[in-house]
C-alpha atoms as a PDB file:
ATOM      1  CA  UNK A   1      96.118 109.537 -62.077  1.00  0.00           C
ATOM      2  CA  UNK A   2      99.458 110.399 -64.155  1.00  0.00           C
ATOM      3  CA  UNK A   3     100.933 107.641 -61.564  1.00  0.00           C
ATOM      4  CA  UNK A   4      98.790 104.962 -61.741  1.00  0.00           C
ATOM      5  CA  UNK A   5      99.180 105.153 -65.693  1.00  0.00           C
ATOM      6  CA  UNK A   6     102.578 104.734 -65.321  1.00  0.00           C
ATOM      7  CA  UNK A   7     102.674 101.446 -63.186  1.00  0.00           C
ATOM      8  CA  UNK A   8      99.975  99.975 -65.246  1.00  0.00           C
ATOM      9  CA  UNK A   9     102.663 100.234 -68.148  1.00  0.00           C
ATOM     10  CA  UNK A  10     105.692  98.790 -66.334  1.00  0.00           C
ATOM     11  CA  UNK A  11     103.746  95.911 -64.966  1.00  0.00           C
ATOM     12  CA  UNK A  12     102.429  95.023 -68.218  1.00  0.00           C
ATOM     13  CA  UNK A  13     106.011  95.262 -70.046  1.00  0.00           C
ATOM     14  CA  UNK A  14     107.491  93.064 -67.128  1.00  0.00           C
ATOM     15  CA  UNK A  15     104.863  90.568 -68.375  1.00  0.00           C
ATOM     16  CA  UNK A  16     105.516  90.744 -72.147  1.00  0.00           C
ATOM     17  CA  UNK A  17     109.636  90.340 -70.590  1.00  0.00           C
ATOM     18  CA  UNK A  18     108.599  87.190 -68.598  1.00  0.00           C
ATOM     19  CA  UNK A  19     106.288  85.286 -71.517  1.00  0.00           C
ATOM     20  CA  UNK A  20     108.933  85.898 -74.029  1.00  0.00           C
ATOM     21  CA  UNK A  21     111.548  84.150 -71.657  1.00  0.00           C
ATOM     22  CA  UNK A  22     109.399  81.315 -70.986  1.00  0.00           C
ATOM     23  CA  UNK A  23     108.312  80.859 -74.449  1.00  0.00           C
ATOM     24  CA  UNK A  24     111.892  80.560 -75.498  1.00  0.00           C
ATOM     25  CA  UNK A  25     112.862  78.101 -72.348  1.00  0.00           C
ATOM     26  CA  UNK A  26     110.141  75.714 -73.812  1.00  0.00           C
ATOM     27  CA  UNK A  27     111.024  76.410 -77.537  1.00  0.00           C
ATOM     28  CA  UNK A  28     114.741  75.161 -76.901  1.00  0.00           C
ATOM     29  CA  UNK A  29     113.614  72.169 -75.393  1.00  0.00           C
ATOM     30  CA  UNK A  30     110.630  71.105 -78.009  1.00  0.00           C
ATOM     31  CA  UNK A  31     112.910  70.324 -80.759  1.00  0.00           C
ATOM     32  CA  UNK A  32     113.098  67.169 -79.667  1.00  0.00           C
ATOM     33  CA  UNK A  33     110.240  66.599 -78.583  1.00  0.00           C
ATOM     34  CA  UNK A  34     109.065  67.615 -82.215  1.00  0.00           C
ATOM     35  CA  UNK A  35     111.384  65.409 -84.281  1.00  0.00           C
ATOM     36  CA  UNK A  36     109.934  62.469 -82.434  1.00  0.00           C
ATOM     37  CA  UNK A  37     106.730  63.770 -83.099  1.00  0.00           C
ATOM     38  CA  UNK A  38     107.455  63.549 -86.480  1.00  0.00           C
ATOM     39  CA  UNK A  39     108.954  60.224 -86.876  1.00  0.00           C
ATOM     40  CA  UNK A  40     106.081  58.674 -85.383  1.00  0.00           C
ATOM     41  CA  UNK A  41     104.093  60.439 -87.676  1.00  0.00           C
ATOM     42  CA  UNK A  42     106.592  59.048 -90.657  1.00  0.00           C
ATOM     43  CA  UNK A  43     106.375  55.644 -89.642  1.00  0.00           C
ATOM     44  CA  UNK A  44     102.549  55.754 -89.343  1.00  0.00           C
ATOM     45  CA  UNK A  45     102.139  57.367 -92.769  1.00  0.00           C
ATOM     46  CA  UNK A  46     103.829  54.436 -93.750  1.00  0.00           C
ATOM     47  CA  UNK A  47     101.357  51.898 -93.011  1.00  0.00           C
ATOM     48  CA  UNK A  48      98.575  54.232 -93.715  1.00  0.00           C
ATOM     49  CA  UNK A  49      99.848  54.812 -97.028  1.00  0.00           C
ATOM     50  CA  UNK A  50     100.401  51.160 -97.526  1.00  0.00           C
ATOM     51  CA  UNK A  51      96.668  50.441 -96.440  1.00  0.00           C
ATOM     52  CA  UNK A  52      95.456  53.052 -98.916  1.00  0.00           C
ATOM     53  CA  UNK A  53      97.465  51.847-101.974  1.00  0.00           C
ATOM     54  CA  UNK A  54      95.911  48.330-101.140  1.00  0.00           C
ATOM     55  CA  UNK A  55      92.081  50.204-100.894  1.00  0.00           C
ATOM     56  CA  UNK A  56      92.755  51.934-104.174  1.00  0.00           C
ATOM     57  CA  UNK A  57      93.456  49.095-106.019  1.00  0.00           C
ATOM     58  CA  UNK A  58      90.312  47.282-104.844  1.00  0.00           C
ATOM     59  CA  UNK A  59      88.143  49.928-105.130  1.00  0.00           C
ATOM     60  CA  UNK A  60      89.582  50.890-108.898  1.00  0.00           C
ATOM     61  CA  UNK A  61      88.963  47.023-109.681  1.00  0.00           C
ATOM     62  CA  UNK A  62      85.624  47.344-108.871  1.00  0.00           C
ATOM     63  CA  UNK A  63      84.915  50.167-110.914  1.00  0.00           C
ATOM     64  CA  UNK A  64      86.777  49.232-113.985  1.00  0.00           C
ATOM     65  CA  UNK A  65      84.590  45.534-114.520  1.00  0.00           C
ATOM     66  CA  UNK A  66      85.292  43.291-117.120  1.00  0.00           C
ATOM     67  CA  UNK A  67      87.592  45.193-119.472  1.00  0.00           C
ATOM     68  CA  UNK A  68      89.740  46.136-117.122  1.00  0.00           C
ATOM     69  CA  UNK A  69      90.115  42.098-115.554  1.00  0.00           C
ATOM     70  CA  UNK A  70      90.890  41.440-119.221  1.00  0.00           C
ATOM     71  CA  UNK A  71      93.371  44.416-119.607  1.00  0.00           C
ATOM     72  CA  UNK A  72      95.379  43.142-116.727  1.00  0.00           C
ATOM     73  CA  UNK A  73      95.270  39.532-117.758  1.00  0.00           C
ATOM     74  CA  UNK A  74      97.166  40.742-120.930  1.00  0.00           C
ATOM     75  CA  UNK A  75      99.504  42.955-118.692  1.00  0.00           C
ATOM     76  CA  UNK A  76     100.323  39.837-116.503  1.00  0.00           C
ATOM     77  CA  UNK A  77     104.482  39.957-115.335  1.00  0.00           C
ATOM     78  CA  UNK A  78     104.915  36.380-115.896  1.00  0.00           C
ATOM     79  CA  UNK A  79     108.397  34.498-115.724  1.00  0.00           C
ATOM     80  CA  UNK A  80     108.648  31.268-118.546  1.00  0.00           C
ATOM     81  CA  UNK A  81     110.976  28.722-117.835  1.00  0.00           C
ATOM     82  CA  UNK A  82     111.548  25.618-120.153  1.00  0.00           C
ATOM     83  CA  UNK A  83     113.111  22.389-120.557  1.00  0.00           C
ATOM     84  CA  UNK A  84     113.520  20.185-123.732  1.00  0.00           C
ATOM     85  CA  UNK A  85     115.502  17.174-124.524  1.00  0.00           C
ATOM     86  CA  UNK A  86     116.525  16.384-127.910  1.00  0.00           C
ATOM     87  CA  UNK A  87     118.351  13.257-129.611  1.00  0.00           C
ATOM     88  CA  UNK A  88     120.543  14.766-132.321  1.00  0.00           C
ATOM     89  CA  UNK A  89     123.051  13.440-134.752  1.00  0.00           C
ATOM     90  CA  UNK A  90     126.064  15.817-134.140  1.00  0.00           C
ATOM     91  CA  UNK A  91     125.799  17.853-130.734  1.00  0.00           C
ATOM     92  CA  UNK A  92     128.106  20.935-132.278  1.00  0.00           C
ATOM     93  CA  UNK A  93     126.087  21.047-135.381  1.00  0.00           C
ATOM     94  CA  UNK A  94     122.745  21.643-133.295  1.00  0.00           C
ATOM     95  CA  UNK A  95     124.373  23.961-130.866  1.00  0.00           C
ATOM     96  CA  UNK A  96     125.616  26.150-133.248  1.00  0.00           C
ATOM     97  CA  UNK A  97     122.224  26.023-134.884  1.00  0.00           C
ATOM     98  CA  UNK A  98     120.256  27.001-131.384  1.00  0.00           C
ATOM     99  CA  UNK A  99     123.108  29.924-131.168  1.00  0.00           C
ATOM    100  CA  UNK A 100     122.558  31.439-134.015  1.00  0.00           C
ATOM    101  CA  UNK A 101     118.606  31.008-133.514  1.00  0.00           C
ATOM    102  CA  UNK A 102     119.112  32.874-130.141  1.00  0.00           C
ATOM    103  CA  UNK A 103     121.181  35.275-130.852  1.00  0.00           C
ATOM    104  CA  UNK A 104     118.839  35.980-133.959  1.00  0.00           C
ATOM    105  CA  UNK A 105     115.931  36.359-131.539  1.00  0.00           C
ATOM    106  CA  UNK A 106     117.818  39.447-129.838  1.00  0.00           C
ATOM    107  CA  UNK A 107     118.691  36.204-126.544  1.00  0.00           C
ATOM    108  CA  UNK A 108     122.065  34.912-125.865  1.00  0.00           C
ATOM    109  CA  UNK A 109     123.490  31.346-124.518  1.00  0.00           C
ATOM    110  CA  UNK A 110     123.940  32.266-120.605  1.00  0.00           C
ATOM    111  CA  UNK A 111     125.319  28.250-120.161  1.00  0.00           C
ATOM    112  CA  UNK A 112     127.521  25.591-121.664  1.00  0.00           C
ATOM    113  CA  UNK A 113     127.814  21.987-120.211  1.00  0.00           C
ATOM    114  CA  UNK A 114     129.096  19.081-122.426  1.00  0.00           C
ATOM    115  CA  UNK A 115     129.893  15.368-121.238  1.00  0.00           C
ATOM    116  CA  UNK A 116     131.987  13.046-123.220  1.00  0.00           C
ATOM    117  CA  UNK A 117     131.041   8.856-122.833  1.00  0.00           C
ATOM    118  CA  UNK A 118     132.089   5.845-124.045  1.00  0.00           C
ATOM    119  CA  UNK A 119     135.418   4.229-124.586  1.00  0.00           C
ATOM    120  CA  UNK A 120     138.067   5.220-127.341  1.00  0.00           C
ATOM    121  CA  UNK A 121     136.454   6.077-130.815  1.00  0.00           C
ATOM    122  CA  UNK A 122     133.099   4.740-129.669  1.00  0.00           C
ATOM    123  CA  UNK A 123     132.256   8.015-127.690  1.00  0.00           C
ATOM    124  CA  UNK A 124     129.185  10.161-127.980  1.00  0.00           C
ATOM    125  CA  UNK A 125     128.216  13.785-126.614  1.00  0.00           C
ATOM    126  CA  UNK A 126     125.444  14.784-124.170  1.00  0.00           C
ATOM    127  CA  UNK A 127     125.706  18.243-123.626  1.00  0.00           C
ATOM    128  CA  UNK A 128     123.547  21.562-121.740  1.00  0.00           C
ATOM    129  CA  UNK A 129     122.481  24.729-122.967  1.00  0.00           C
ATOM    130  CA  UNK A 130     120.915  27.797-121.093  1.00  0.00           C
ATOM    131  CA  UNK A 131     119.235  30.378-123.313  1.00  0.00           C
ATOM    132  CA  UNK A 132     117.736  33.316-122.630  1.00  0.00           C
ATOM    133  CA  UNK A 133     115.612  35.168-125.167  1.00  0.00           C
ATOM    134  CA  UNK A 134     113.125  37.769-124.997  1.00  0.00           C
ATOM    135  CA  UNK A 135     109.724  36.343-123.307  1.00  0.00           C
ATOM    136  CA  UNK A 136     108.111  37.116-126.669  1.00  0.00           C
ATOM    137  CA  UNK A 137     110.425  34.634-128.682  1.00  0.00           C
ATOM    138  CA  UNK A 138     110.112  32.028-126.308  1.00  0.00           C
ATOM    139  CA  UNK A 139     107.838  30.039-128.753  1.00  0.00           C
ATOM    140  CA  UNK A 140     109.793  30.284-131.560  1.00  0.00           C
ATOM    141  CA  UNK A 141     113.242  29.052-129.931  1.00  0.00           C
ATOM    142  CA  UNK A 142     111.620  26.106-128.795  1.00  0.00           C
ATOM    143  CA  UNK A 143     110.023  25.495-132.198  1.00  0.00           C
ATOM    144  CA  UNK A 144     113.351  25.450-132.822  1.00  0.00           C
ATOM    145  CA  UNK A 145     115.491  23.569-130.312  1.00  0.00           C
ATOM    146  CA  UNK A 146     112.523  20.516-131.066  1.00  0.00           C
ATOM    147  CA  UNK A 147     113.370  20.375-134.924  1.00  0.00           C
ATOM    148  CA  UNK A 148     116.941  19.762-134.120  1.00  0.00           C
ATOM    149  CA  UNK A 149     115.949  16.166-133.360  1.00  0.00           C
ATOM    150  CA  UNK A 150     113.840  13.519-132.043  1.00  0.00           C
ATOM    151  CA  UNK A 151     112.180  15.244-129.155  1.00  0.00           C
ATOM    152  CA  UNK A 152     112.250  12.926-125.702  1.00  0.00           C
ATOM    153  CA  UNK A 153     110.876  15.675-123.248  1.00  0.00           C
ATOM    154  CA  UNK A 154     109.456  19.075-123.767  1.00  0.00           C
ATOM    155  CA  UNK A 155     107.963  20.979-120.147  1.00  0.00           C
ATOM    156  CA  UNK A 156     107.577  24.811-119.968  1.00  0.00           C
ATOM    157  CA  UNK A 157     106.757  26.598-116.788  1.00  0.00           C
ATOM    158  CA  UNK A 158     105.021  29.795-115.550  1.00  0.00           C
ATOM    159  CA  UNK A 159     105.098  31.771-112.764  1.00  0.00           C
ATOM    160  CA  UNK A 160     102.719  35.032-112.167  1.00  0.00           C
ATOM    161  CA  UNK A 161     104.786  37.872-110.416  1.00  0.00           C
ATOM    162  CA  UNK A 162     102.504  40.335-110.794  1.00  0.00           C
ATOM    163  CA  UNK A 163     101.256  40.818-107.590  1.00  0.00           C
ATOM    164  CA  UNK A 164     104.830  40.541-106.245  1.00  0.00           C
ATOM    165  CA  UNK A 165     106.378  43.724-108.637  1.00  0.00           C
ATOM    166  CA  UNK A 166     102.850  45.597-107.278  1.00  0.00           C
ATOM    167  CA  UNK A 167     104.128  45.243-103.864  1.00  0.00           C
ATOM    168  CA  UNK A 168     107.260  46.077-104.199  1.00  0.00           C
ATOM    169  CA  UNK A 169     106.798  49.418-105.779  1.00  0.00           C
ATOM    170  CA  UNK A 170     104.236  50.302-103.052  1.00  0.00           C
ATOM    171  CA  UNK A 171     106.891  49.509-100.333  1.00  0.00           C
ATOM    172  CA  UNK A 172     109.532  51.674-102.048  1.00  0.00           C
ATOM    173  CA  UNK A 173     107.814  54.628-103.054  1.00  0.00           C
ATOM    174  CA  UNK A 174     106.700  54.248 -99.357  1.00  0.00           C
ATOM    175  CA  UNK A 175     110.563  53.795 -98.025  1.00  0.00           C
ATOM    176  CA  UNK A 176     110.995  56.854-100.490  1.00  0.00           C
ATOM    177  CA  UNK A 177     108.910  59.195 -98.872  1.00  0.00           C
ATOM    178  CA  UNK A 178     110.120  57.796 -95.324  1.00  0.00           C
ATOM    179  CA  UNK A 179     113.637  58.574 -96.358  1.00  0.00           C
ATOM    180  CA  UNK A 180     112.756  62.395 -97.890  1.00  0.00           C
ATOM    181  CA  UNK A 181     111.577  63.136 -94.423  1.00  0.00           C
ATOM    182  CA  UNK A 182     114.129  61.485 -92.784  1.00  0.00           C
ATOM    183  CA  UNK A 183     116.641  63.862 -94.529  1.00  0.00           C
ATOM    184  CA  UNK A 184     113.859  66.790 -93.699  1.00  0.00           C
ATOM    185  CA  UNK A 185     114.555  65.835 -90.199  1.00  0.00           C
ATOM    186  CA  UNK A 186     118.453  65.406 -89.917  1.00  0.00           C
ATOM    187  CA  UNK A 187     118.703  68.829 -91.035  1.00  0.00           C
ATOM    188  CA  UNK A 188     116.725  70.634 -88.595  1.00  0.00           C
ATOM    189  CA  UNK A 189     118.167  68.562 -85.582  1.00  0.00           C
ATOM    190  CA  UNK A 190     120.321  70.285 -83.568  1.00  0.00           C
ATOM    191  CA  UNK A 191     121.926  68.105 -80.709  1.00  0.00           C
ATOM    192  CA  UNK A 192     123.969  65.221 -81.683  1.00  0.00           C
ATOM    193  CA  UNK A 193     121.707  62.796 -80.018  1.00  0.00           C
ATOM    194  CA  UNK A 194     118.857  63.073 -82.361  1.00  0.00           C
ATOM    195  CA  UNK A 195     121.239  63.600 -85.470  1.00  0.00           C
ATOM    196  CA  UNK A 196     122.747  60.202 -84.476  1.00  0.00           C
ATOM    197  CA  UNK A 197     119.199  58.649 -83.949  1.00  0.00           C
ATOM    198  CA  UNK A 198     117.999  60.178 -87.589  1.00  0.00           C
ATOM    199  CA  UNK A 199     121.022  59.050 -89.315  1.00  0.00           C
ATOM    200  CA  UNK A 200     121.096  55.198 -88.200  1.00  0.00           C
ATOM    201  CA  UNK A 201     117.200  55.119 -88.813  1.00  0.00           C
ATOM    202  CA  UNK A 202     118.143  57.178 -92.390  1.00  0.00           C
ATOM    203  CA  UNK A 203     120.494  54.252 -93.028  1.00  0.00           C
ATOM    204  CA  UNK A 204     118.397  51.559 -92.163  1.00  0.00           C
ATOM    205  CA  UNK A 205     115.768  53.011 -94.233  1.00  0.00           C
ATOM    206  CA  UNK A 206     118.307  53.283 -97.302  1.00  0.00           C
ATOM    207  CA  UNK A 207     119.212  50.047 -97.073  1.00  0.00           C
ATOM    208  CA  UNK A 208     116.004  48.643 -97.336  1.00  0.00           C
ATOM    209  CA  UNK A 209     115.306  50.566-100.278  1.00  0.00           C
ATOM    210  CA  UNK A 210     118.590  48.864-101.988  1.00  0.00           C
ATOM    211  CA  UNK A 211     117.523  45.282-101.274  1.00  0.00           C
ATOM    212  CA  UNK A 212     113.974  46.255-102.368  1.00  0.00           C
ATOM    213  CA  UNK A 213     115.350  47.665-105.935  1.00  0.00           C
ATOM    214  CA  UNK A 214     117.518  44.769-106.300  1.00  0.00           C
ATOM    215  CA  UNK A 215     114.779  42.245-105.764  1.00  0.00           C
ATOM    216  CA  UNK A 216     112.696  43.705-108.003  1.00  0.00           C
ATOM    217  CA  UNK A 217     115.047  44.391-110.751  1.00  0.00           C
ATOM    218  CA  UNK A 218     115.591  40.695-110.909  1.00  0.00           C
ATOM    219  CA  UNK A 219     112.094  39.698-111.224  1.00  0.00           C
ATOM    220  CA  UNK A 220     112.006  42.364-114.081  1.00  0.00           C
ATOM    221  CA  UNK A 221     115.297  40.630-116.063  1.00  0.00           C
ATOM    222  CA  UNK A 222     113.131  36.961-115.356  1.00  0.00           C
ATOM    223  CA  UNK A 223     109.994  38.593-116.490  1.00  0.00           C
ATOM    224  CA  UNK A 224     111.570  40.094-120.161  1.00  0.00           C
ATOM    225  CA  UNK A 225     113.897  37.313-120.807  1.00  0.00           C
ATOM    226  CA  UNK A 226     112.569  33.568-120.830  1.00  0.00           C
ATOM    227  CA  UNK A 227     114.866  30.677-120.007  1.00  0.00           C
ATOM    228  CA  UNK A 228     114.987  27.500-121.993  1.00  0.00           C
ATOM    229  CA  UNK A 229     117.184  24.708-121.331  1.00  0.00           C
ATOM    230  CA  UNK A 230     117.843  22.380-123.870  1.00  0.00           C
ATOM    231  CA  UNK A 231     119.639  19.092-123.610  1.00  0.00           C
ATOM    232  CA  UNK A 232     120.892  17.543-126.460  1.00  0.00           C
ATOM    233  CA  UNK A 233     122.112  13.848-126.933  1.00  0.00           C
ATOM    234  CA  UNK A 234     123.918  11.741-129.360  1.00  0.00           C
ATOM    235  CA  UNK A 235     122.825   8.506-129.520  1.00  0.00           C
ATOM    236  CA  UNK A 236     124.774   5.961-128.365  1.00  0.00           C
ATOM    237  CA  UNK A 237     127.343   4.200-130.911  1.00  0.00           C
ATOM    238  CA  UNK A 238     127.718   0.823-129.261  1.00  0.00           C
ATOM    239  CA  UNK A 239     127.050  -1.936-131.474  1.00  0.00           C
ATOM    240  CA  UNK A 240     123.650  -3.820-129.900  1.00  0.00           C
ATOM    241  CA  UNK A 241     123.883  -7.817-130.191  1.00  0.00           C
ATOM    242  CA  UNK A 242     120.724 -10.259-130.435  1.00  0.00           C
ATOM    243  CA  UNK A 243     120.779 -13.332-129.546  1.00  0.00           C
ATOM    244  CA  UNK A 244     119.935 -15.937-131.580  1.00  0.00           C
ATOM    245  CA  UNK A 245     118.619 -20.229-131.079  1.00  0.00           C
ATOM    246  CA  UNK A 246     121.511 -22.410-131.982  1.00  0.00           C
ATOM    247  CA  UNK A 247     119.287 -24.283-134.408  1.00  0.00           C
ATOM    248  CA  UNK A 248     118.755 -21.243-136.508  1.00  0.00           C
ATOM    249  CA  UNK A 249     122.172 -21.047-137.352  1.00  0.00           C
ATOM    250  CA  UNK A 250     123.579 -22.050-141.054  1.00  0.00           C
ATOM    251  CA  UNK A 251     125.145 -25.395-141.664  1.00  0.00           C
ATOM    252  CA  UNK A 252     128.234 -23.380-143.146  1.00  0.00           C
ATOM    253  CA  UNK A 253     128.314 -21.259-140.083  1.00  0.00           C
ATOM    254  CA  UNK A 254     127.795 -23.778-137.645  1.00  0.00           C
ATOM    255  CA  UNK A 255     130.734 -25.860-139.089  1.00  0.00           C
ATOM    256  CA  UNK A 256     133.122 -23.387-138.826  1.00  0.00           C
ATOM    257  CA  UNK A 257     132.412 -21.821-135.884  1.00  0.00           C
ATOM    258  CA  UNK A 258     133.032 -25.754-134.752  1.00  0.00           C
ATOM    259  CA  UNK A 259     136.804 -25.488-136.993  1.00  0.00           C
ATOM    260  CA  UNK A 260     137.154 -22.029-135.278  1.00  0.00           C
ATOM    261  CA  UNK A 261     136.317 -23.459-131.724  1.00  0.00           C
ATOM    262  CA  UNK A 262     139.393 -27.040-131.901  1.00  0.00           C
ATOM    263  CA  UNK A 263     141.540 -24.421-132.996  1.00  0.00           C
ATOM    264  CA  UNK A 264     140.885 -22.229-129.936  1.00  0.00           C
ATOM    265  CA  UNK A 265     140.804 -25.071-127.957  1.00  0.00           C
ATOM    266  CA  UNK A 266     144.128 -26.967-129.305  1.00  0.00           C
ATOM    267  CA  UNK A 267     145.746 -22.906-129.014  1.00  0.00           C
ATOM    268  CA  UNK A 268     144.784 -22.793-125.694  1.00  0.00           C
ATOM    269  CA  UNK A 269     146.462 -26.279-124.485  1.00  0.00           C
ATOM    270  CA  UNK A 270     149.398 -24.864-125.999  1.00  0.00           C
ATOM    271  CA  UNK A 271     149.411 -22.057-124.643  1.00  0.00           C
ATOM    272  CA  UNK A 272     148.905 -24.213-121.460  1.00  0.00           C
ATOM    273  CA  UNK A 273     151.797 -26.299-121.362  1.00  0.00           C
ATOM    274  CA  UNK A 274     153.958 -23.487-122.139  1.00  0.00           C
ATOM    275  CA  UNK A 275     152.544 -22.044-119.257  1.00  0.00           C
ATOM    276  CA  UNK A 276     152.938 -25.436-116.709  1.00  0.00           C
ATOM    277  CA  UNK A 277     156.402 -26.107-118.495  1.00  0.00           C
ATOM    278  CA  UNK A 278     158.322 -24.183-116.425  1.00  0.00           C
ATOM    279  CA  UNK A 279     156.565 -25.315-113.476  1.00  0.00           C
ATOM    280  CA  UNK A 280     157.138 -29.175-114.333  1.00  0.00           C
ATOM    281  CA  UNK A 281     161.414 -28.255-114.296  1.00  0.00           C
ATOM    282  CA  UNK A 282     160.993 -26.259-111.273  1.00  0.00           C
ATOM    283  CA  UNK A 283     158.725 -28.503-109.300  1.00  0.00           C
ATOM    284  CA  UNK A 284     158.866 -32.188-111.267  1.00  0.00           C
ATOM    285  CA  UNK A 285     162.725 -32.751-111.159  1.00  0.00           C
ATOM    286  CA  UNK A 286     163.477 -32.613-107.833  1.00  0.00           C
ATOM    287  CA  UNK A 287     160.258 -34.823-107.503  1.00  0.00           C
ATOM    288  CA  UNK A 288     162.017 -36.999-110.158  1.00  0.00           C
ATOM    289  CA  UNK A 289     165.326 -37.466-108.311  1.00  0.00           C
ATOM    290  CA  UNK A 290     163.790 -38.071-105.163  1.00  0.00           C
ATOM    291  CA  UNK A 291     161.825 -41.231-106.713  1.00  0.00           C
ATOM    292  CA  UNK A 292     164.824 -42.474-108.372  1.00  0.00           C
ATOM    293  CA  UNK A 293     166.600 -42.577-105.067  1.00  0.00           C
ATOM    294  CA  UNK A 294     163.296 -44.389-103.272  1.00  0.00           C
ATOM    295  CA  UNK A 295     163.403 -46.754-106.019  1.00  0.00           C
ATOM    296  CA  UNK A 296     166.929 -47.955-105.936  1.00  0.00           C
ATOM    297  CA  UNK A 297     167.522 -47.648-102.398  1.00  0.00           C
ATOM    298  CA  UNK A 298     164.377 -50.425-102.165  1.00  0.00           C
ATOM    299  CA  UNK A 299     166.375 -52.976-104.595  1.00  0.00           C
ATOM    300  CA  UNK A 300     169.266 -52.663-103.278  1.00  0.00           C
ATOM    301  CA  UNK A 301     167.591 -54.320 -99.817  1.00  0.00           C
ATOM    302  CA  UNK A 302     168.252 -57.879 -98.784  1.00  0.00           C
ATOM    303  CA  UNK A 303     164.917 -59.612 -99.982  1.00  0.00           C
END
């Protein structure tokens, strides 16, 4: 009885020996077997998450009715561009007026173009200028860039980006929690393989979430600061001439534009035969000599 005790014991601690080596055989081999596991399960949170952010929004719009509708139309992210042309009387004067008005505003000129025409003192200014101003004092600097002159165009543009900043904050907080468990997982791997594996998809992820942030920080600049572009324009100094019937001039006038027009006309023959003079020496003598020698050579013939 004592015996059979006994082998009942070893048998059962040669089992305990064997399932704690097999256990461990299968333990060393799961890990990665588990990381996978995991990053499927990260990259299917992903979309999940994405889906759900997408249902909450619907389902919280539904809920909220017509206050809420109205609460987000004043909320909008909306980007205000603007162009106005202006015919002023002296370009510097006006821009220094529209940069003081922006830079009162809390803005500042982000572009200068100017373009100098016409010939010698006749020449007028066209010039460009870029302004950016808080989207709140967008009104007001236009006000103000039309008083400057004699408005010729006035447009202003807007663009809803809203739904666009929405998006994007979903996808990073998303790439956020992508990357945490990325990390989560490159410090329990053990073999090189999968710490390779999690660190290229760790950087891929990271990069994402820098182009993402980037992208999104610009629509926020567009959305707080409003761009206006004003042209200005001087007008045009060029004397304009209308012409007139030649019965509707003056007697007076008529007679001595007439005086003015022999005198022009006796000038220029004189200014023509001092131009053909030299040609009649260069040309006419030899001409000249050779007809005096036709001439007397034919008398001096035997009739």
């Amino acid at each position: 009885m004592h015996t059979r005790r006994t082998l009942a014991a070893v048998a059962l601690a040669a089992l305990l020996v064997l399932a704690g080596c097999g256990g461990a055989s299968t333990g060393g081999a799961g890990d990665s077997g588990e990381i996978a596991a995991e990053r499927q399960q990260s990259a299917g949170s992903v979309t999940g998450a994405q889906a759900t952010a997408s249902g909450d929004d619907g389902a919280s719009g539904g809920s909220d009715g017509g206050s809420a509708s109205e609460a987000a139309l004043q909320e909008r992210a909306l980007i205000k561009t603007g162009t106005v042309v202006v015919e002023v009387d002296d370009f510097e004067s006006s821009r220094a007026n529209l940069t003081d008005s922006v830079e009162g505003y809390g803005g500042f000129v982000s572009e200068t173009r100017t373009r100098r025409r016409g010939p010698e003192n006749h020449t007028y200014v066209h010039g460009t200028l870029v302004l950016r101003v808080p989207s709140e004092e967008y009104e007001s600097l236009l006000s103000d860039a039309e008083a400057e002159g004699d408005v010729v165009s006035s447009e202003t543009n807007t663009e809803d980006v809203t739904d666009q900043l929405v998006d994007l904050e979903a996808r990073l907080e998303n790439l956020r929690a992508e990357r945490d468990r990325l990390r989560t997982l490159y410090e329990r791997a053990n073999s090189t393989e999968d710490v390779l594996a999690v660190q290229r998809e760790l950087s891929d992820v990271q990069g994402e979430i820098e182009r993402l942030e980037a992208k999104k920080k610009s629509l926020e600049r567009r959305v707080a600061y409003s761009t206006l572009t004003v042209e200005l324009r001087e007008p045009d100094p060029t004397p304009t001439y209308t012409h007139e019937a030649w019965y509707d001039t003056p007697v007076v006038s008529a007679f001595l534009q007439s005086v003015e027009g022999v005198l022009v006309v006796g000038r220029a023959m004189v200014v023509g035969a001092a131009y053909a003079l030299p040609y009649l020496f260069a040309f006419g003598a030899p001409v000249a000599v050779l007809g005096a020698a036709a001439w007397r050579f034919r008398h001096r013939l035997p009739r």
